[in-house]
N, C-alpha and C. Protein backbone atom coordinates (compact mmCIF):
# COMPACT_ATOMS: atom_id res chain seq x y z
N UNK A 1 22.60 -9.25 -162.26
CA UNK A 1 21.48 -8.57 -161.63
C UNK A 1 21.87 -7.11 -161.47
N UNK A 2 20.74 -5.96 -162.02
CA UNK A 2 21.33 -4.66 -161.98
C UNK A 2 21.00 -4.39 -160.62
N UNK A 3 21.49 -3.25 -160.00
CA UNK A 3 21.95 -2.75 -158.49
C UNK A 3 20.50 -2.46 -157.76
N UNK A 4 19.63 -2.02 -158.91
CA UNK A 4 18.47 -1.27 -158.34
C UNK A 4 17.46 -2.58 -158.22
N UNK A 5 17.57 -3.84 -159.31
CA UNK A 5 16.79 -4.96 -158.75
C UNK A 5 17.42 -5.96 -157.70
N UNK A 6 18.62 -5.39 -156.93
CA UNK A 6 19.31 -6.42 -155.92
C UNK A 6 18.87 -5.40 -155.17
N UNK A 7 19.10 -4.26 -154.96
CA UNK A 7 18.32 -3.33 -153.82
C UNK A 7 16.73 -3.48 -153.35
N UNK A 8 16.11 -3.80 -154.50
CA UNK A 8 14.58 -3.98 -154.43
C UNK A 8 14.39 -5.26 -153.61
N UNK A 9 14.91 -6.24 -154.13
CA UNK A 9 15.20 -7.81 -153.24
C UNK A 9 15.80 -7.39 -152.07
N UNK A 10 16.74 -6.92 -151.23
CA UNK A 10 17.03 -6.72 -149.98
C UNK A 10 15.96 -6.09 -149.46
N UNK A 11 15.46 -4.69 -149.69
CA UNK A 11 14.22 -4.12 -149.24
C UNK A 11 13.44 -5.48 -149.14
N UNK A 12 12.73 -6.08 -149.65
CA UNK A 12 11.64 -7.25 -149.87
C UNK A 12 11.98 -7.98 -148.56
N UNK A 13 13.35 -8.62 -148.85
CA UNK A 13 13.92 -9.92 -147.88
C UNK A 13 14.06 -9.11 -146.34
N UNK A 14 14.62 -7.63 -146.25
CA UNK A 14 14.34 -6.49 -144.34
C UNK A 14 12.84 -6.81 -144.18
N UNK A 15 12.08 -6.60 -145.15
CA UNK A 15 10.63 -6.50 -144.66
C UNK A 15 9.83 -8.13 -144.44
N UNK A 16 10.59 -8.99 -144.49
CA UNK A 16 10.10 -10.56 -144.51
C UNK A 16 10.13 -10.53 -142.85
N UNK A 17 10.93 -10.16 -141.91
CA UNK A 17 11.36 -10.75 -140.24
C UNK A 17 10.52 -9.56 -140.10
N UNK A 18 10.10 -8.89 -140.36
CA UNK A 18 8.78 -7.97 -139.43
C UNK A 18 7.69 -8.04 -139.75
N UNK A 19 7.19 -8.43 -141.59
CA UNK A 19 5.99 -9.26 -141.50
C UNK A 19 5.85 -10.13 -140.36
N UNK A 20 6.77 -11.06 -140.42
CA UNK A 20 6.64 -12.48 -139.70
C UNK A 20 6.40 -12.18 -138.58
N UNK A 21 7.17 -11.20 -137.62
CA UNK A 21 7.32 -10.92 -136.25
C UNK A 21 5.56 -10.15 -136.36
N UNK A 22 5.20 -9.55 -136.96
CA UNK A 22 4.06 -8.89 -136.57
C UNK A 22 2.46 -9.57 -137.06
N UNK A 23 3.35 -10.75 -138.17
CA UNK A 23 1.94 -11.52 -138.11
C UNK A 23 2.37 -12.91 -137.38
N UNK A 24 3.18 -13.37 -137.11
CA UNK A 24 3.61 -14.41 -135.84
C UNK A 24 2.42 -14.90 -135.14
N UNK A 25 1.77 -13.59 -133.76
CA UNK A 25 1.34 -13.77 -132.87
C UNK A 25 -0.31 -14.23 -133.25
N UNK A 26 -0.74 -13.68 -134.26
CA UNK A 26 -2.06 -13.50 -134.72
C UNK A 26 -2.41 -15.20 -135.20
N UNK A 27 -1.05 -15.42 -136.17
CA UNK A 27 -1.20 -17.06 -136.80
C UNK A 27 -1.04 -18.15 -136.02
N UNK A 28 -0.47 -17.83 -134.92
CA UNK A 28 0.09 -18.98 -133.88
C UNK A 28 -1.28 -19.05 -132.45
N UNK A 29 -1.39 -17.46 -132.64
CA UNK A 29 -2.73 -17.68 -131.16
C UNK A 29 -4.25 -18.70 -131.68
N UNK A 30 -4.54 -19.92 -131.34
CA UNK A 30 -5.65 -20.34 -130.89
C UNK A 30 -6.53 -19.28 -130.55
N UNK A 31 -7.71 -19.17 -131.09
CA UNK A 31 -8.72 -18.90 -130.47
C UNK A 31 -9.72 -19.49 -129.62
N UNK A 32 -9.61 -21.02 -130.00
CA UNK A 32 -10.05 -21.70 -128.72
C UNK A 32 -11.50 -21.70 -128.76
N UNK A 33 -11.80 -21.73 -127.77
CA UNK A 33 -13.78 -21.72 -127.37
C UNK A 33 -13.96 -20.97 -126.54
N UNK A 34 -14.78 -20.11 -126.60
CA UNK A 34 -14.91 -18.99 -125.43
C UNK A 34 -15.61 -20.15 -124.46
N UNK A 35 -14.64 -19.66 -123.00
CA UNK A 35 -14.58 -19.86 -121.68
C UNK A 35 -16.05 -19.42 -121.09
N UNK A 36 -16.69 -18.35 -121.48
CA UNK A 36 -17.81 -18.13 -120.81
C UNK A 36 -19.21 -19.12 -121.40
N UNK A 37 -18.38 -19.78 -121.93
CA UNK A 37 -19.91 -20.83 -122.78
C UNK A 37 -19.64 -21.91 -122.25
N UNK A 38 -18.20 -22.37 -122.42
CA UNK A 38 -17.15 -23.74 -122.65
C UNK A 38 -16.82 -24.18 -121.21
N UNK A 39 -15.98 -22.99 -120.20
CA UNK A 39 -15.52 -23.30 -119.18
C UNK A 39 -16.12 -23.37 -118.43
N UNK A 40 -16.94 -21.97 -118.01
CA UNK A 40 -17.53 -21.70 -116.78
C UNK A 40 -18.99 -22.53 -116.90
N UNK A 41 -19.67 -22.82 -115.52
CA UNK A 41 -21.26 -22.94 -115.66
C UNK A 41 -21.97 -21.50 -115.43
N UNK A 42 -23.35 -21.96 -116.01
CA UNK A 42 -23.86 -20.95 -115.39
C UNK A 42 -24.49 -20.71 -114.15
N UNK A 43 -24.51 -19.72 -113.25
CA UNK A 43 -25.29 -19.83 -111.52
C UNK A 43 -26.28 -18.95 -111.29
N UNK A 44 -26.47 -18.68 -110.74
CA UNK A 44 -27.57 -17.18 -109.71
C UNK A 44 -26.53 -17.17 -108.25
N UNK A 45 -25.71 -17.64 -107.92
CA UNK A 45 -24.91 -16.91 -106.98
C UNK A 45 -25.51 -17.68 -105.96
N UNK A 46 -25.79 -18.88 -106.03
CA UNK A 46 -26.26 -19.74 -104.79
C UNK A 46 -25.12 -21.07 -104.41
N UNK A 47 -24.06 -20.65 -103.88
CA UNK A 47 -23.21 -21.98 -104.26
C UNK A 47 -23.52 -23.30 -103.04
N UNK A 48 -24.19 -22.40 -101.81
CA UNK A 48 -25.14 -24.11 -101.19
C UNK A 48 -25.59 -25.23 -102.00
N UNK A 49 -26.77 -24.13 -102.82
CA UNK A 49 -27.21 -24.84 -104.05
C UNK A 49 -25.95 -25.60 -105.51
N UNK A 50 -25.77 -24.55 -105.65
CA UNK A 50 -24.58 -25.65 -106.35
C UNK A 50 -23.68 -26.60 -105.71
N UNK A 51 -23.37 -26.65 -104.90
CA UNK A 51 -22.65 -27.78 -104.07
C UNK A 51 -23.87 -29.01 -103.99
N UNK A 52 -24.85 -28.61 -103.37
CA UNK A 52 -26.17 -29.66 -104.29
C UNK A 52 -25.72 -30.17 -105.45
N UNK A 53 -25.97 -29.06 -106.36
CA UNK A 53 -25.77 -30.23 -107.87
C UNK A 53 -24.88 -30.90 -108.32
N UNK A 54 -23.42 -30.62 -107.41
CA UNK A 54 -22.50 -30.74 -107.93
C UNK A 54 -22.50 -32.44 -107.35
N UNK A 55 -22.86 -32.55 -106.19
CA UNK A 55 -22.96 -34.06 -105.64
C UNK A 55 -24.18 -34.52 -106.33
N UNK A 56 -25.21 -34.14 -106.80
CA UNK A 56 -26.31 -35.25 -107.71
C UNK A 56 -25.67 -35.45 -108.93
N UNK A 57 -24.56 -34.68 -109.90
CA UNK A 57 -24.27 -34.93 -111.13
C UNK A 57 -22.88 -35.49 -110.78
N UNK A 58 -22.29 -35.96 -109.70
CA UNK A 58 -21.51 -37.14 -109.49
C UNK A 58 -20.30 -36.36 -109.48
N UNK A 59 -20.21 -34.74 -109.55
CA UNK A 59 -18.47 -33.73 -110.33
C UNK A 59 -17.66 -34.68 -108.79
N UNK A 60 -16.39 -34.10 -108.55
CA UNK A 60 -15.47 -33.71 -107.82
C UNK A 60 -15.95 -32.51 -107.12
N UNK A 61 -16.19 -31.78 -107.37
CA UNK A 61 -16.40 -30.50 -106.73
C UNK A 61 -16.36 -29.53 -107.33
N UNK A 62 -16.15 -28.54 -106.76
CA UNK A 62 -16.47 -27.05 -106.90
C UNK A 62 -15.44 -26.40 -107.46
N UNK A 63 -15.01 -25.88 -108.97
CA UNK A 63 -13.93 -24.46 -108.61
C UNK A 63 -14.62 -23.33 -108.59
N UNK A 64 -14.07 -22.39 -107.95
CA UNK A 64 -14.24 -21.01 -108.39
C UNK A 64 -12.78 -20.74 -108.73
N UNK A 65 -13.53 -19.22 -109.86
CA UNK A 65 -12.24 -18.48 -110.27
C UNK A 65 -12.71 -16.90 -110.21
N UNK A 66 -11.22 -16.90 -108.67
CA UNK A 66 -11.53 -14.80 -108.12
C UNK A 66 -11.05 -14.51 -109.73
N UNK A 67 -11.72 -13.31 -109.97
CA UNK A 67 -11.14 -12.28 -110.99
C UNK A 67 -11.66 -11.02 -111.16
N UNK A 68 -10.99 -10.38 -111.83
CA UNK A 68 -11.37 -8.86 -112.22
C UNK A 68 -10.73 -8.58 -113.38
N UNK A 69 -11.97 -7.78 -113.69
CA UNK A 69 -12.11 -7.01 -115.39
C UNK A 69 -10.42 -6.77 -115.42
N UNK A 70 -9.90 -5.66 -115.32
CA UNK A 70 -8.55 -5.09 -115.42
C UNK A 70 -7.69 -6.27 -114.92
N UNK A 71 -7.84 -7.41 -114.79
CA UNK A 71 -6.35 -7.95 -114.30
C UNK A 71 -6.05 -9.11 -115.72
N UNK A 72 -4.52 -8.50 -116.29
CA UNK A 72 -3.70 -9.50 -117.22
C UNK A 72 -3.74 -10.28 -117.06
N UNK A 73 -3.77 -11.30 -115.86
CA UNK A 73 -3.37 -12.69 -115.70
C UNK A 73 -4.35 -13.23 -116.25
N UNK A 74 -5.91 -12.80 -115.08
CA UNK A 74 -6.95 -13.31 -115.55
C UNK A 74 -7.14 -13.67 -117.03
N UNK A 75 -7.21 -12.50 -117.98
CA UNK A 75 -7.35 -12.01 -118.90
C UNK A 75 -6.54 -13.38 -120.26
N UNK A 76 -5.08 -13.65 -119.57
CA UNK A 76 -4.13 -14.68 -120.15
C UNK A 76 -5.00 -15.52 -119.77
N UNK A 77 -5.15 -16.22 -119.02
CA UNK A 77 -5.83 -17.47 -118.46
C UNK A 77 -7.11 -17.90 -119.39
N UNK A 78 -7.42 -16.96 -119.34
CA UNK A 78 -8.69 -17.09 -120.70
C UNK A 78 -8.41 -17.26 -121.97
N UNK A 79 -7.30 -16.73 -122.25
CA UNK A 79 -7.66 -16.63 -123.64
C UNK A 79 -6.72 -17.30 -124.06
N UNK A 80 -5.64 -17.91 -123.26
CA UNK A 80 -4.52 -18.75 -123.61
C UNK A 80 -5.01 -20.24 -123.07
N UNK A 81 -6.07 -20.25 -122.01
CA UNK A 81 -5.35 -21.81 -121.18
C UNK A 81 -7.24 -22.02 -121.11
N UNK A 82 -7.84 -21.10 -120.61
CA UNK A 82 -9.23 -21.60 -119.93
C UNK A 82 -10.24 -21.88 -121.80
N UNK A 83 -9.48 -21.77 -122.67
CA UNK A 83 -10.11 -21.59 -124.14
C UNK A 83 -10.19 -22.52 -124.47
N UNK A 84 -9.28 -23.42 -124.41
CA UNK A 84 -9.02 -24.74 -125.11
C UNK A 84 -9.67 -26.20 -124.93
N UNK A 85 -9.92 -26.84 -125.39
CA UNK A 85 -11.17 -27.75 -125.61
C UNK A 85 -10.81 -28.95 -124.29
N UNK A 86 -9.53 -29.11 -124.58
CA UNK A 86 -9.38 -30.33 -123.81
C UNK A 86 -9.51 -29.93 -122.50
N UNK A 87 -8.83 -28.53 -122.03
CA UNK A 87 -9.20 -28.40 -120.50
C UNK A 87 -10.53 -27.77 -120.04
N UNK A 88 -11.33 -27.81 -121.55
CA UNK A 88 -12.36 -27.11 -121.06
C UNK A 88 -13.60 -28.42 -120.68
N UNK A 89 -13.18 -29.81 -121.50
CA UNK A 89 -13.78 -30.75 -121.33
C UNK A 89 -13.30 -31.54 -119.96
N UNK A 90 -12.22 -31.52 -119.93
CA UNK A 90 -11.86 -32.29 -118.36
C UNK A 90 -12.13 -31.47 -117.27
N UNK A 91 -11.84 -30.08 -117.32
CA UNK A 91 -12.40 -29.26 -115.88
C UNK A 91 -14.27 -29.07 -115.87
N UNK A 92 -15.03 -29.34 -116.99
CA UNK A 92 -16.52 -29.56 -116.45
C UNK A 92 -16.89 -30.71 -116.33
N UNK A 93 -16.05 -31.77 -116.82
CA UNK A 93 -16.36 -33.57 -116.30
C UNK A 93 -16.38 -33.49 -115.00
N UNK A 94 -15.28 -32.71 -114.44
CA UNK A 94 -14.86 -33.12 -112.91
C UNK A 94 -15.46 -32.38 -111.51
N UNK A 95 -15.99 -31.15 -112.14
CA UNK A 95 -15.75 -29.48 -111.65
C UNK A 95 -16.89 -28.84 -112.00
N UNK A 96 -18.00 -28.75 -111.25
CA UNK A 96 -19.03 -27.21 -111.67
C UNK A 96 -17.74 -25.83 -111.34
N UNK A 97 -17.80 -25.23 -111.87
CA UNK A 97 -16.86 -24.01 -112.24
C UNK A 97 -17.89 -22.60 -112.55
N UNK A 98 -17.30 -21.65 -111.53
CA UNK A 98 -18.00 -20.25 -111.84
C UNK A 98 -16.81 -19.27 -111.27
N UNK A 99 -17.25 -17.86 -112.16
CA UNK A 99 -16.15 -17.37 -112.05
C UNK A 99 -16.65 -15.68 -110.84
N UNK A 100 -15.75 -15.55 -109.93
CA UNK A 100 -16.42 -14.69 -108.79
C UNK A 100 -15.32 -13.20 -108.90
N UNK A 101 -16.29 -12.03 -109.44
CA UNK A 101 -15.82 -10.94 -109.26
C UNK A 101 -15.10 -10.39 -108.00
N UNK A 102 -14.05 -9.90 -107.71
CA UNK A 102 -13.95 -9.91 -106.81
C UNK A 102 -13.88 -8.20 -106.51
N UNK A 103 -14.54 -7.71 -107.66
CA UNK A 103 -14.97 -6.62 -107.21
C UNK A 103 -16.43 -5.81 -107.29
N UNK A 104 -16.78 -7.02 -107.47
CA UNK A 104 -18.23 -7.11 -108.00
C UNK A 104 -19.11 -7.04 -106.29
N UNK A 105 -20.71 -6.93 -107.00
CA UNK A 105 -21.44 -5.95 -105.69
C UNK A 105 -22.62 -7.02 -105.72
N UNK A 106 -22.70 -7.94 -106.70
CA UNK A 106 -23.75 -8.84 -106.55
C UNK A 106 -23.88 -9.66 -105.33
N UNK A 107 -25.23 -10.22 -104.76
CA UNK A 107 -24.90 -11.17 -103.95
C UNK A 107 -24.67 -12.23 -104.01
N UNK A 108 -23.82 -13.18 -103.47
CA UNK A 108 -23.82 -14.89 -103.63
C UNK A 108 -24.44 -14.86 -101.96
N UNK A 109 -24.64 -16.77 -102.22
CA UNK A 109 -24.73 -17.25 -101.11
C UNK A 109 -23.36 -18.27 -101.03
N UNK A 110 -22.64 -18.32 -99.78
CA UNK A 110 -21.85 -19.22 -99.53
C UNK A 110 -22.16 -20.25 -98.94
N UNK A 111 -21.14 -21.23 -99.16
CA UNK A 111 -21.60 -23.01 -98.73
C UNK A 111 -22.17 -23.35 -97.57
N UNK A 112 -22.26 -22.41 -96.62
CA UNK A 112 -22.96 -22.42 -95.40
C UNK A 112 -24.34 -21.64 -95.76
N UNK A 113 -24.92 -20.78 -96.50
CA UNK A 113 -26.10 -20.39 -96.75
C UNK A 113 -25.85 -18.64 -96.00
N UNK A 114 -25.13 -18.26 -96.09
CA UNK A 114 -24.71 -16.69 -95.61
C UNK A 114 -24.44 -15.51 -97.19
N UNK A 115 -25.08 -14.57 -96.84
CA UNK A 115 -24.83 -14.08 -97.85
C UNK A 115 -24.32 -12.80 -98.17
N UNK A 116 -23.73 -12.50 -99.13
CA UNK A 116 -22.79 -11.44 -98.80
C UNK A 116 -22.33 -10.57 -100.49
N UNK A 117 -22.08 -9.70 -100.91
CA UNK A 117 -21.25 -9.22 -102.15
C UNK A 117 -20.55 -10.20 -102.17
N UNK A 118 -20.23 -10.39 -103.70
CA UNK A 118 -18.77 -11.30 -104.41
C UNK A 118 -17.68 -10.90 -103.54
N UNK A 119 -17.37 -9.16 -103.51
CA UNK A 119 -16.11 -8.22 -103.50
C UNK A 119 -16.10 -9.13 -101.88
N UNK A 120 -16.87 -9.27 -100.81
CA UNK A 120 -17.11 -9.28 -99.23
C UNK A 120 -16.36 -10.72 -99.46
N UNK A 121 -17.25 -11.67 -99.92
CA UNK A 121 -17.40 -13.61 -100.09
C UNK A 121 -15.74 -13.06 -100.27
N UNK A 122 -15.18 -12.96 -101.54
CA UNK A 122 -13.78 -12.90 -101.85
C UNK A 122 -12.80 -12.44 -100.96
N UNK A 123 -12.71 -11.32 -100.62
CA UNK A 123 -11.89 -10.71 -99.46
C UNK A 123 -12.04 -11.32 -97.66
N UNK A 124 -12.92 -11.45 -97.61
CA UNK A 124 -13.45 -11.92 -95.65
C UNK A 124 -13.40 -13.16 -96.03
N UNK A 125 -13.72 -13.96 -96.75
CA UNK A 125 -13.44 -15.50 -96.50
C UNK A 125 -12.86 -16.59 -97.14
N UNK A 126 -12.23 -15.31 -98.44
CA UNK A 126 -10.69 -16.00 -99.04
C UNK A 126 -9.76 -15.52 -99.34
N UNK A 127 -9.45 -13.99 -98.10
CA UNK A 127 -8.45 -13.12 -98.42
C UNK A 127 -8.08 -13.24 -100.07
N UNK A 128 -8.75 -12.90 -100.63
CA UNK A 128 -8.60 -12.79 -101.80
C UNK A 128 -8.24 -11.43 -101.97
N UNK A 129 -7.04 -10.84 -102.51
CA UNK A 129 -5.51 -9.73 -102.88
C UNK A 129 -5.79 -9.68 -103.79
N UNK A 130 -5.14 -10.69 -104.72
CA UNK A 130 -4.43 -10.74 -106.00
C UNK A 130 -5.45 -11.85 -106.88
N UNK A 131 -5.46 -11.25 -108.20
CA UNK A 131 -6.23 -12.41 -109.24
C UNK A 131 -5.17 -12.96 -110.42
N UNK A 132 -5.89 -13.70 -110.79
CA UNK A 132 -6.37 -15.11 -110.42
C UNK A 132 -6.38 -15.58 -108.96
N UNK A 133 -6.89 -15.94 -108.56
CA UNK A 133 -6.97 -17.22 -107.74
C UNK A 133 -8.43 -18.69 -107.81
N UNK A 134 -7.85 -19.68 -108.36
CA UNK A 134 -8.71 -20.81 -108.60
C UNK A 134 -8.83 -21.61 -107.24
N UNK A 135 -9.91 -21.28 -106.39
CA UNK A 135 -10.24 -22.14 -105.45
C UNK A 135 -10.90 -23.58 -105.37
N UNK A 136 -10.56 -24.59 -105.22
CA UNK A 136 -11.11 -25.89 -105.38
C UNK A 136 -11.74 -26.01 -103.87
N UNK A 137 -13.20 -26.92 -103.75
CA UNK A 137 -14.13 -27.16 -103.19
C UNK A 137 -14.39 -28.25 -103.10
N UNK A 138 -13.83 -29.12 -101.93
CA UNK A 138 -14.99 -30.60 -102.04
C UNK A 138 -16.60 -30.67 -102.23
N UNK A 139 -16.81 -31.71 -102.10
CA UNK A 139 -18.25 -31.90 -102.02
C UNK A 139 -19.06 -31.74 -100.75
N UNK A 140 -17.99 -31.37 -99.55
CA UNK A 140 -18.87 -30.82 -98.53
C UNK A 140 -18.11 -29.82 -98.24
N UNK A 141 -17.84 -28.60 -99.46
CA UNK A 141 -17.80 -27.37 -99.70
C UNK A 141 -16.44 -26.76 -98.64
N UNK A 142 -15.16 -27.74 -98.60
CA UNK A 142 -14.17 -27.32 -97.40
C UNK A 142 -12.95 -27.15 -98.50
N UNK A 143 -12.52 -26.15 -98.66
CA UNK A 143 -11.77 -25.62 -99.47
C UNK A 143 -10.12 -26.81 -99.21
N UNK A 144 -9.96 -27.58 -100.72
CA UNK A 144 -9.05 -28.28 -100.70
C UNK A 144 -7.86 -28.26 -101.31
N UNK A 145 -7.78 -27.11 -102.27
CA UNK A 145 -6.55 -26.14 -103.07
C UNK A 145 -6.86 -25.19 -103.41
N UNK A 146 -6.04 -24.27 -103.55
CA UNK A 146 -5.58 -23.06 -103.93
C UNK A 146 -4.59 -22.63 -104.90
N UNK A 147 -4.63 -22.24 -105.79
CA UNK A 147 -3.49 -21.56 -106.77
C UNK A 147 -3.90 -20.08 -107.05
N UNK A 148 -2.90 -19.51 -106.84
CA UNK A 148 -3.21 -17.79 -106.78
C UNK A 148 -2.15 -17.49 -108.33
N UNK A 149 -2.55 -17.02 -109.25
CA UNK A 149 -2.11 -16.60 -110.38
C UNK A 149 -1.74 -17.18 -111.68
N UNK A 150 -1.72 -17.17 -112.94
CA UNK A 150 -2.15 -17.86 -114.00
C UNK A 150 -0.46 -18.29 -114.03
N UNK A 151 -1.38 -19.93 -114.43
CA UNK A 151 -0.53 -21.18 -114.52
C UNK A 151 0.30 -20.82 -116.20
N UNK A 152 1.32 -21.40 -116.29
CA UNK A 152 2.26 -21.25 -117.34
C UNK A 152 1.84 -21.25 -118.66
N UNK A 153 0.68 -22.92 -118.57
CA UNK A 153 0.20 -23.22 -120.37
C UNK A 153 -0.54 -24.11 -119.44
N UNK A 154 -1.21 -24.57 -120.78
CA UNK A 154 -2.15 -25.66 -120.16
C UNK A 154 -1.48 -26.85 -119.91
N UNK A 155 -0.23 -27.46 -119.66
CA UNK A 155 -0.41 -28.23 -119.04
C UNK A 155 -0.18 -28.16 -117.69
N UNK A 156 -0.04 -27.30 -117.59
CA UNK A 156 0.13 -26.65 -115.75
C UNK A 156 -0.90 -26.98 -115.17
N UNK A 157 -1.78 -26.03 -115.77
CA UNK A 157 -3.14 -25.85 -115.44
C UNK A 157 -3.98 -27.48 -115.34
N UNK A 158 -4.12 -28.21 -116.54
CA UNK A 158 -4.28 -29.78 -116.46
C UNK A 158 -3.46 -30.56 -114.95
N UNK A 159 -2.48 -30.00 -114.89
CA UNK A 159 -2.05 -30.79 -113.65
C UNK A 159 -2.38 -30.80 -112.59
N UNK A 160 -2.24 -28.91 -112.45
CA UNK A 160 -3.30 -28.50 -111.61
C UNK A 160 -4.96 -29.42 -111.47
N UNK A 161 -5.79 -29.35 -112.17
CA UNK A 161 -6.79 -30.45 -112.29
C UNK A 161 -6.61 -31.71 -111.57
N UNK A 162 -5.75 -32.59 -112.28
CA UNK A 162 -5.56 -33.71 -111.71
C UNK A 162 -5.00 -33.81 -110.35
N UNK A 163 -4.27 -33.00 -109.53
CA UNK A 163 -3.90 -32.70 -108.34
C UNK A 163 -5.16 -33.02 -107.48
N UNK A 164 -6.26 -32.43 -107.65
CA UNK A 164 -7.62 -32.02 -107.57
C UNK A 164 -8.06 -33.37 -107.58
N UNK A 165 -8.44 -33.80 -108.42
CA UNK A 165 -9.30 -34.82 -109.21
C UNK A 165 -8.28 -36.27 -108.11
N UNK A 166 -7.37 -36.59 -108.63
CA UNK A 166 -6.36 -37.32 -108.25
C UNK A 166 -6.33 -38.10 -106.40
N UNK A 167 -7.09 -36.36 -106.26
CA UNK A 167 -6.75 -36.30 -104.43
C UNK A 167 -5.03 -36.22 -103.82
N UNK A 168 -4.58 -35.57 -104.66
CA UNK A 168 -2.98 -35.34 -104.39
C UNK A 168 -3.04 -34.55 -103.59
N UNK A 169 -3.19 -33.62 -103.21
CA UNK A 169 -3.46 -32.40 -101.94
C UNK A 169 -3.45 -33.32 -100.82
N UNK A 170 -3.79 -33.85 -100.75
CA UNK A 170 -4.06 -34.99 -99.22
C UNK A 170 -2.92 -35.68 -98.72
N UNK A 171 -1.86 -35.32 -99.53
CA UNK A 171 -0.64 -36.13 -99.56
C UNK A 171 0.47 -35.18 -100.08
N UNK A 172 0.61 -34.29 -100.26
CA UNK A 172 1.81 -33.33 -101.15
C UNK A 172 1.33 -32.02 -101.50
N UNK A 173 2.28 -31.12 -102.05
CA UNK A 173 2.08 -29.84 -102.15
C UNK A 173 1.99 -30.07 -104.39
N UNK A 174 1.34 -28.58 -104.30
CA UNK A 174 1.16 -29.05 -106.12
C UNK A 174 2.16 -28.47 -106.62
N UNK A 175 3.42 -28.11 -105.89
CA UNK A 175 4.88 -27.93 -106.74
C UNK A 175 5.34 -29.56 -106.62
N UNK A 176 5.47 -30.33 -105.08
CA UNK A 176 5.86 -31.49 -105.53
C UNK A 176 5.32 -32.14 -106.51
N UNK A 177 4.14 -32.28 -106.26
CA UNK A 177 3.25 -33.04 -107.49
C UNK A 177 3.73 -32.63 -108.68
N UNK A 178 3.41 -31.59 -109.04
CA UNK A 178 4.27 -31.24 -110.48
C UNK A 178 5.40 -31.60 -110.68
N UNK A 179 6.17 -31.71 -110.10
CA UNK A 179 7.58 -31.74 -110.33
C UNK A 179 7.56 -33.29 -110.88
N UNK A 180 7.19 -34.12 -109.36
CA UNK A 180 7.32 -35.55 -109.60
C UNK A 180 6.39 -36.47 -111.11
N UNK A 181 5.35 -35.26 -111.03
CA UNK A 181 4.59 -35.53 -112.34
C UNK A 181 5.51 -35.35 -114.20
N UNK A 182 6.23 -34.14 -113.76
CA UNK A 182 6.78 -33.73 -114.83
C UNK A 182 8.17 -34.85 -114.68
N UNK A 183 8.43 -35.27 -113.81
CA UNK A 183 10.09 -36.19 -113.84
C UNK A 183 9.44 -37.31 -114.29
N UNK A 184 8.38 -37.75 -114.17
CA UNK A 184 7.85 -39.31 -114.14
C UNK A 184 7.54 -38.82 -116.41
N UNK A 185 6.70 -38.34 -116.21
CA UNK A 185 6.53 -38.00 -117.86
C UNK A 185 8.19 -38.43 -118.74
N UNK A 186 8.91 -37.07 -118.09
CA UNK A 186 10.45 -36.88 -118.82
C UNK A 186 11.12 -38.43 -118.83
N UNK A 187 10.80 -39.47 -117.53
CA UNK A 187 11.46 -40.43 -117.41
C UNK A 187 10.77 -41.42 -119.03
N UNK A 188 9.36 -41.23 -118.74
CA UNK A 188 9.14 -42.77 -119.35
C UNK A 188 8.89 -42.36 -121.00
N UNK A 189 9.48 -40.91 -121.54
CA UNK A 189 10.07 -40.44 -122.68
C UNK A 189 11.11 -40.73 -123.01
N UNK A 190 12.53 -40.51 -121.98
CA UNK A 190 13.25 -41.29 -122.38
C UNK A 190 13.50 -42.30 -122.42
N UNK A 191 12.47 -43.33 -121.86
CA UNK A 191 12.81 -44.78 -121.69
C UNK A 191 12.06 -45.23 -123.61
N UNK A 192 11.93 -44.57 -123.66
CA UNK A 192 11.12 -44.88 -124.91
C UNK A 192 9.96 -45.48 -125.27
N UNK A 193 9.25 -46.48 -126.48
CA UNK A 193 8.35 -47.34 -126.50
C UNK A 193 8.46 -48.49 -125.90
């Protein structure tokens, strides 16, 4: 092989790990189902009223999800975890789901029939700081979990769910739950078929 076609092949083979590294992220990201069709429902900002429907169509309850335009997490949560089919089908089986600006100027009504800006509802009656935060809602609208910031991958987030769904809150915190959830999985993997 002359020097200048083994030089040409090294050039080729340097430029293979930065193709890869720079088309990596593009080939590996899911695009998923957009969340604003898939995940969320749609409302008018009456969640009395939705707590209504949510007990005639049989859900679990209520999430909301605080967010804002500019925040990363949010932003991950969407497009990594709230996209995907399976959690987008088990969190509206279980869950009417809407998502609450929390810097937004619109009005809602809250589960008592009071009404107020998103930015007000969010801050005065769920110290709502920091976004994400996914608030879960029974069916007589008494706030029954909380997770403040985007979960790892979806199966976090799924666990999260079932915590919910499960009625684990009533009995444990959703780090134990996870944990004991994730040891019980790891166990009956290694126990095998």
């Amino acid at each position: 092989m002359s020097l200048m076609r083994y030089m040409g092949a090294v050039k080729r083979f340097a430029a293979l790990p930065l193709l890869m590294l720079l088309a990596g992220p593009a080939l590996a990201a899911d695009p998923g189902r957009d969340p604003g069709d898939y995940f969320f429902n749609q409302t008018f900002g009456d969640f009395s009223e939705e707590l209504q429907l949510a007990q005639d169509e049989g859900k679990d309850g209520i999430l909301l999800m605080f967010e804002m335009d500019e925040c990363p997490f949010c932003h991950r949560m969407k497009t990594r975890v709230l996209n995907q089919p399976e959690v987008q089908d088990y969190f509206r089986e279980h869950f009417l789901i809407f998502p609450v600006d929390v810097e937004g100027d619109i009005e809602v009504v809250d589960f008592e029939g009071n009404t107020a800006p998103e930015k007000e509802f969010a801050l005065k009656q769920f110290r709502v700081r920091a976004t994400p935060v996914f608030a879960f809602f029974d069916l007589d609208g008494k706030l029954v979990a909380r997770y403040t910031g985007a979960t790892r991958d979806v199966e976090e987030f799924m666990l999260l769910g079932r915590y919910v769904v499960e009625d684990a809150y009533k009995e444990t915190t959703f780090t134990k739950y996870k944990r004991a959830m994730r040891s019980a999985g790891q166990q009956a993997s290694l126990a095998g078929p």
